[in-house]
Protein backbone atom coordinates (compact mmCIF):
# COMPACT_ATOMS: atom_id res chain seq x y z
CA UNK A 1 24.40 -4.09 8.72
CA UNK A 2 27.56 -2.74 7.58
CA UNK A 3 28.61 0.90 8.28
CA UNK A 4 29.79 3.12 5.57
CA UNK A 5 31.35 5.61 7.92
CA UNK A 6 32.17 4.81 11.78
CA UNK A 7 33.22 7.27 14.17
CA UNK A 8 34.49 5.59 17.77
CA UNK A 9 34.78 8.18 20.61
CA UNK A 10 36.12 11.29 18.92
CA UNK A 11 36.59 14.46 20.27
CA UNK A 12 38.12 17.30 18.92
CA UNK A 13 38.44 20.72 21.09
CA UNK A 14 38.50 24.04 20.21
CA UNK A 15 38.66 27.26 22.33
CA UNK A 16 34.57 27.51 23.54
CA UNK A 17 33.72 24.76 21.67
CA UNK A 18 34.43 20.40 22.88
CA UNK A 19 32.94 17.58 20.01
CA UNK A 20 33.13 15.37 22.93
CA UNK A 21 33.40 11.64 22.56
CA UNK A 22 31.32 10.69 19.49
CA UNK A 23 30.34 7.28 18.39
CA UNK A 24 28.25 7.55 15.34
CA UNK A 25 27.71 4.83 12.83
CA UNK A 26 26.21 5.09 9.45
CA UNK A 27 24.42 2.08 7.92
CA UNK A 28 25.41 0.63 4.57
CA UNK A 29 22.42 1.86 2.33
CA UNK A 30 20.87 4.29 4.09
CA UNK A 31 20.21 8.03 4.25
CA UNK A 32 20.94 9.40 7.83
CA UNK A 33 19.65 13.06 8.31
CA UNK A 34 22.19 14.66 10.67
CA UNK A 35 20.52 17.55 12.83
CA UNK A 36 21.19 20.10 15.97
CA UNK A 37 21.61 23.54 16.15
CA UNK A 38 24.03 25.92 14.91
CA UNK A 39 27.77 25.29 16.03
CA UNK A 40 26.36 21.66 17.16
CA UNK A 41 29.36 20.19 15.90
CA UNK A 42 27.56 18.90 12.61
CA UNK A 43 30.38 20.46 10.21
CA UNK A 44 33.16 19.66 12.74
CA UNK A 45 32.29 15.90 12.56
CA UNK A 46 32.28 15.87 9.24
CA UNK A 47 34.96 17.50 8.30
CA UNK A 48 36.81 14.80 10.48
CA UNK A 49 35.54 12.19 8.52
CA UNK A 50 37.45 13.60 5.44
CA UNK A 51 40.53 14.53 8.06
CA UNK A 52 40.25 17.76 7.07
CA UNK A 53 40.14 18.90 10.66
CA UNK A 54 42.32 16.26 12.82
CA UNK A 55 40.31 14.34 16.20
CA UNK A 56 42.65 14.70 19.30
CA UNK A 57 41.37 11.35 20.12
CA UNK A 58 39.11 8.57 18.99
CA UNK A 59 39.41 7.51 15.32
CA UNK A 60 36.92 7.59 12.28
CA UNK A 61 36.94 4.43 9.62
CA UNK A 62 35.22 5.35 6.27
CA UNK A 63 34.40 2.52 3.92
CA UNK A 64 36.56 0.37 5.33
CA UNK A 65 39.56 2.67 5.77
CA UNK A 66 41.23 4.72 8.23
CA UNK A 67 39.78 7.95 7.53
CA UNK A 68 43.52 9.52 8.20
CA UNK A 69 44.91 7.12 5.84
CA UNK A 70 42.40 7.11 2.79
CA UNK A 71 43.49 5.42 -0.30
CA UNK A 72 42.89 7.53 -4.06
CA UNK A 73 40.25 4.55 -4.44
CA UNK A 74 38.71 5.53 -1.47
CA UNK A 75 38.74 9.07 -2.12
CA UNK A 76 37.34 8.48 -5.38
CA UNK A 77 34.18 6.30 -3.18
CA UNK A 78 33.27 9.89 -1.49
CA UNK A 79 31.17 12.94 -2.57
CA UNK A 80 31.16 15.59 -0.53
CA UNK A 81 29.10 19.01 -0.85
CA UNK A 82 29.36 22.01 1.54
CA UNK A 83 26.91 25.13 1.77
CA UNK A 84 27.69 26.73 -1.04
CA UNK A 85 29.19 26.18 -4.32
CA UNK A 86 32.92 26.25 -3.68
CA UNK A 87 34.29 26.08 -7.61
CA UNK A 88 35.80 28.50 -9.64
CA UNK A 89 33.41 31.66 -9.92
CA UNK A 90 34.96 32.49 -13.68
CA UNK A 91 34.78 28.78 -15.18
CA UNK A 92 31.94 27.76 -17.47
CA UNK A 93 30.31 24.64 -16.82
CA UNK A 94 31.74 22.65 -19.25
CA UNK A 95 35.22 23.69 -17.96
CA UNK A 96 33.89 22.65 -14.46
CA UNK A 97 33.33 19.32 -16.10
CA UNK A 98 37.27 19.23 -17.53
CA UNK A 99 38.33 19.77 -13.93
CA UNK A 100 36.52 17.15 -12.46
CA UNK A 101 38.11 14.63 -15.21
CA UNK A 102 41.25 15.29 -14.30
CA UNK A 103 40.85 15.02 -10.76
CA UNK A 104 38.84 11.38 -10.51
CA UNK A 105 39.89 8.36 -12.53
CA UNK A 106 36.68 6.99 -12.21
CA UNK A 107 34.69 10.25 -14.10
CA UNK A 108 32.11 9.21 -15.88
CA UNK A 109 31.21 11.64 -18.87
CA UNK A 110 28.28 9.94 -20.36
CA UNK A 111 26.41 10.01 -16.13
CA UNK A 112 27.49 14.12 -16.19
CA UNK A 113 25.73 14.69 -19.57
CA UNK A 114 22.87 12.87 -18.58
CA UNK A 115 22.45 15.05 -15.11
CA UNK A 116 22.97 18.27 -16.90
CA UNK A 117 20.26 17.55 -19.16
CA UNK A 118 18.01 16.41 -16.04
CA UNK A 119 19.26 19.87 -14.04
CA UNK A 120 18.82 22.05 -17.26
CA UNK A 121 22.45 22.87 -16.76
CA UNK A 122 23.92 25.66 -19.69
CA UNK A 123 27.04 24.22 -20.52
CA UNK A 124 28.05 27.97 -21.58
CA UNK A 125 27.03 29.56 -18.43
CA UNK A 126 30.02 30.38 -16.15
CA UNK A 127 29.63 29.57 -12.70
CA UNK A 128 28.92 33.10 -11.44
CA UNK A 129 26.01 33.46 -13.35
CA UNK A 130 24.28 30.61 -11.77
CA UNK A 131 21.76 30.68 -9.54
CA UNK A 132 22.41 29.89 -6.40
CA UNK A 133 20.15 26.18 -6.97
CA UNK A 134 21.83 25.61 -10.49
CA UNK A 135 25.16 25.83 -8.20
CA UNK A 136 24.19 23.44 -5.75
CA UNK A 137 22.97 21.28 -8.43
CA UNK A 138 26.41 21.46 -10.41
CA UNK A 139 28.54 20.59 -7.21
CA UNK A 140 25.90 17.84 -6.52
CA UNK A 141 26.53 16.55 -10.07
CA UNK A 142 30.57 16.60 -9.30
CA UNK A 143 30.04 14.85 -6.11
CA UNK A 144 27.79 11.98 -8.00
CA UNK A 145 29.52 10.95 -11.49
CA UNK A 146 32.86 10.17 -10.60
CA UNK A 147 30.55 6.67 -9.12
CA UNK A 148 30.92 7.84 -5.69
CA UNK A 149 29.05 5.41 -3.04
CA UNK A 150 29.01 7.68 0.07
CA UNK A 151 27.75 11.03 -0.19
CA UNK A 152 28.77 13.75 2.60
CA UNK A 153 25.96 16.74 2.60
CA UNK A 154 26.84 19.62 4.70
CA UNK A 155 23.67 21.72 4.72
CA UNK A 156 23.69 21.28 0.72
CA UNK A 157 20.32 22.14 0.23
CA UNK A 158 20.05 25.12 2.33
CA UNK A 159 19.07 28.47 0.71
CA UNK A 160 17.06 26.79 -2.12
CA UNK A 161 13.35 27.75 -2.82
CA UNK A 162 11.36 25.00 -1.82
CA UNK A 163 10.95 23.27 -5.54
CA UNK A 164 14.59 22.82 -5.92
CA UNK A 165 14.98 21.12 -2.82
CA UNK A 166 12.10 18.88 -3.49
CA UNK A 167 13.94 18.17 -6.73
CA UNK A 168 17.19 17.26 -5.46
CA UNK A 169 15.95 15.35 -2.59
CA UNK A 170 13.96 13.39 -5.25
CA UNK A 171 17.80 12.69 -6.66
CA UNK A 172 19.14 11.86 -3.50
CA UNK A 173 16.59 9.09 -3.16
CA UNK A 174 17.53 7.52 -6.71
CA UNK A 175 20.96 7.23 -5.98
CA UNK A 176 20.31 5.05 -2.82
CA UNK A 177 18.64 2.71 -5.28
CA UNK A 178 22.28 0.89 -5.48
CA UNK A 179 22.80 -0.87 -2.30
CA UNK A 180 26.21 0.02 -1.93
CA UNK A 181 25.14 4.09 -1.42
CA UNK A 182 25.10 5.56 1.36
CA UNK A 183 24.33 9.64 2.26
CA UNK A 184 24.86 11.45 5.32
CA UNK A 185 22.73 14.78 5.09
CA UNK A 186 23.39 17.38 8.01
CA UNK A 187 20.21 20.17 7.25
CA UNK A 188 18.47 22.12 9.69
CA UNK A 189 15.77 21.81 6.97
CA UNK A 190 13.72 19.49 9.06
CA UNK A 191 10.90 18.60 6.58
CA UNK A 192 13.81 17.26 4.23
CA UNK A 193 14.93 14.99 6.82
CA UNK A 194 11.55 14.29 7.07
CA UNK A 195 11.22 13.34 3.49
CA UNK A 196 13.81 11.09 2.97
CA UNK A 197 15.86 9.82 6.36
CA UNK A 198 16.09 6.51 7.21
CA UNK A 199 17.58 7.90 10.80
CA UNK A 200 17.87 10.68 12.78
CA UNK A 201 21.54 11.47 14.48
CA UNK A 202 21.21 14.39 16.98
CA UNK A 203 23.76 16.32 17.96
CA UNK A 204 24.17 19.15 20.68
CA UNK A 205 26.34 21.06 22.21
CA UNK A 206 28.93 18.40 21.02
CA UNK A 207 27.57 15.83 21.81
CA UNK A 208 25.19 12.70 20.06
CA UNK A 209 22.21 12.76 22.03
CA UNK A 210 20.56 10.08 19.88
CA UNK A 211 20.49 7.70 16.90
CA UNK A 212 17.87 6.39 16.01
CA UNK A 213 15.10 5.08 12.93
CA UNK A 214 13.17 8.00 12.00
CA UNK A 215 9.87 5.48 12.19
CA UNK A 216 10.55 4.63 15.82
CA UNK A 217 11.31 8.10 16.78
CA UNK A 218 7.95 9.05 15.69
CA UNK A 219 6.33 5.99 17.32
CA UNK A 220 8.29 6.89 20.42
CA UNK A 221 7.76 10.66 21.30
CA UNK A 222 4.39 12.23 21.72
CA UNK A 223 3.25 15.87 22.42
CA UNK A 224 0.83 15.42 25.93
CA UNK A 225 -0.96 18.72 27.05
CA UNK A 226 -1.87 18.69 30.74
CA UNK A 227 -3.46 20.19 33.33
CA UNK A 228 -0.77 20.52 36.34
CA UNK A 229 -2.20 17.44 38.23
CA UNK A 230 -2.25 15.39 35.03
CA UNK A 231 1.36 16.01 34.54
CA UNK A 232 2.65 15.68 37.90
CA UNK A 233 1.13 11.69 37.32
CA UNK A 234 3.62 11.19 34.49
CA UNK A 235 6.68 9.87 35.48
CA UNK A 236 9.72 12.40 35.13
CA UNK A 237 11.58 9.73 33.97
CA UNK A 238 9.18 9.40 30.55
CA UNK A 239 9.31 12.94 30.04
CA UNK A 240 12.01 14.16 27.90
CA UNK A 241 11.30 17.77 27.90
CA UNK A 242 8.60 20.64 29.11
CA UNK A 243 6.70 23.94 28.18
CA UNK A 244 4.55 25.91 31.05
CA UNK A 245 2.38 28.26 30.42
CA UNK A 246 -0.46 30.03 32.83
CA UNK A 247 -3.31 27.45 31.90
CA UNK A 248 -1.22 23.56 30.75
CA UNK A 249 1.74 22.37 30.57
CA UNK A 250 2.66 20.79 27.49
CA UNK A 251 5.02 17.51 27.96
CA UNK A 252 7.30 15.70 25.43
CA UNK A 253 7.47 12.31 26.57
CA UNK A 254 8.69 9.25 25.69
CA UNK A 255 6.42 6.29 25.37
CA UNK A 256 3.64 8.23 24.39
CA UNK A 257 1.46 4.72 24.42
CA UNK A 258 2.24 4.04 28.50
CA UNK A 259 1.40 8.04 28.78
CA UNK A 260 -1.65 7.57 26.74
CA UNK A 261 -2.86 4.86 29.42
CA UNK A 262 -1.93 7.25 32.58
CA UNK A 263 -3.86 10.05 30.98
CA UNK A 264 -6.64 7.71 29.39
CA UNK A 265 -6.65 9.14 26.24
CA UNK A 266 -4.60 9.14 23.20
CA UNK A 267 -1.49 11.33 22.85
CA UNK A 268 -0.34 12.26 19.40
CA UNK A 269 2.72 11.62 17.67
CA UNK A 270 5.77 14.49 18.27
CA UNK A 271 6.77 15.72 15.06
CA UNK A 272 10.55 15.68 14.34
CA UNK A 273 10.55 19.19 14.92
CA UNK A 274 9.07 20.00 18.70
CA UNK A 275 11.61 17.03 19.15
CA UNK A 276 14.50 18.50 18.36
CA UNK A 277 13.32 21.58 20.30
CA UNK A 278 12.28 20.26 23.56
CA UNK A 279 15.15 18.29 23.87
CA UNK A 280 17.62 20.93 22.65
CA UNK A 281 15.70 23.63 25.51
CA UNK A 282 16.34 20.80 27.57
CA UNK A 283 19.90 20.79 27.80
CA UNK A 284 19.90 17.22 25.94
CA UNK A 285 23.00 15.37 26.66
């Protein structure tokens, strides 16, 4: 499978802070939910991608191109939308939509209409008197109908009440209908990752500590609770984090079938989030 975005051994430094050697690729046609903490290096990586923050080494291709080097064609390929809506505060919404027409030659009026019927958008609204989902959802409209193919989320659906999220999730997943489309969401929203990832990149303390299909993730981990002498007969090398308390231990392993046989009974699936957290607690590298 082709990758819409490919990032080979980048690393950027700041003071207190190292993105250290990254090689992440994202599939062709896919949604890849892109998770960690807090200062992980999410927003770092991909603000590289759009070289708006510079790699001291490594390089990033996007759609085919040198991501330092992007062509107006390839520029025009990319949505991108950050936390927030980052337009003019004292434009109405149909001004929004004269901007965006002069900035892409590819705008497509007819596919804007259409979404700000399907958002309820006020054409007569300015942008400051939005709410803060009606914002999203007019910066997710800009990033979408000038026929963009790769989306770039950064935390874009953060802040929103849970039925505006579930909406514009649901529009997420129509626009990887087309082949061609691919969307890399960073959230710490885990249950929208949930929803609609095809995989999971996680990222900590700088550095990718997996890739991987969201199905075989949750095939792979399971939650085992143990007695001390029932953990102690699991390998360490299948456990891939811990929790002790006065009475169990609680194990996240990997292989949770091969664990199930050692402790003769079946451990459950981990869910995406006590992944993220055991490993995370456990220093993941």
């Amino acid at each position: 499978m082709n990758a819409a975005v490919s990032c080979k051994n980048v690393t950027k430094r700041y003071d207190g802070f190292v993105l250290e050697n990254l090689n992440l690729e994202i599939p062709t046609g896919t949604i890849v939910g892109f998770v960690g903490e807090n200062g992980a290096g999410k927003t770092t990586t991909i603000k590289a991608m759009l070289d708006l923050v510079h790699p001291d080494e490594g390089s990033i291709t996007v759609l085919g191109e040198d991501s330092r080097n992007l062509s107006r064609k390839g520029k025009e390929k990319i949505g991108v939308v950050f936390d927030g809506c980052h337009l003019p505060k004292e434009l109405k919404v149909s001004q929004v939509e004269k901007l965006f027409r002069t900035m892409y030659s590819t705008w497509d009026d007819v596919y804007f209409t259409q979404l700000m019927k399907q958002f309820r958008l006020d054409g007569g609204k300015r942008v400051k008197d939005l709410s803060r989902g009606m914002q999203m959802k007019l910066a997710i409209a800009g990033a979408l109908c000038h026929h963009s193919e790769l989306l770039l989320l950064d935390e874009a659906t953060s802040g929103l009440d849970p039925v505006v999220r579930d909406e514009i999730l649901d529009i997420f997943l129509e626009f990887l209908q087309e082949e061609s489309h691919t969307i890399l969401l960073s959230s710490h929203i885990i249950s929208d990752i949930e929803k609609v990832a095809d995989y999971v990149a996680f990222i900590h303390q700088g550095k990718l500590v997996f890739m991987e299909e969201k199905d075989i993730l949750k095939d792979t981990y399971g939650m085992a609770v143990c007695g001390k002498e029932e953990a102690e007969r699991v390998p360490k090398e299948w456990i891939a984090g811990s929790r002790t308390s006065a009475f169990n231990t609680t194990l996240l392993v990997r292989g949770r079938e091969k664990v199930s046989h050692i402790l003769h009974r079946e451990v459950p699936a981990a869910s995406m989030e006590d992944i993220l957290l055991y490993l995370s607690k456990e220093d993941a590298r």
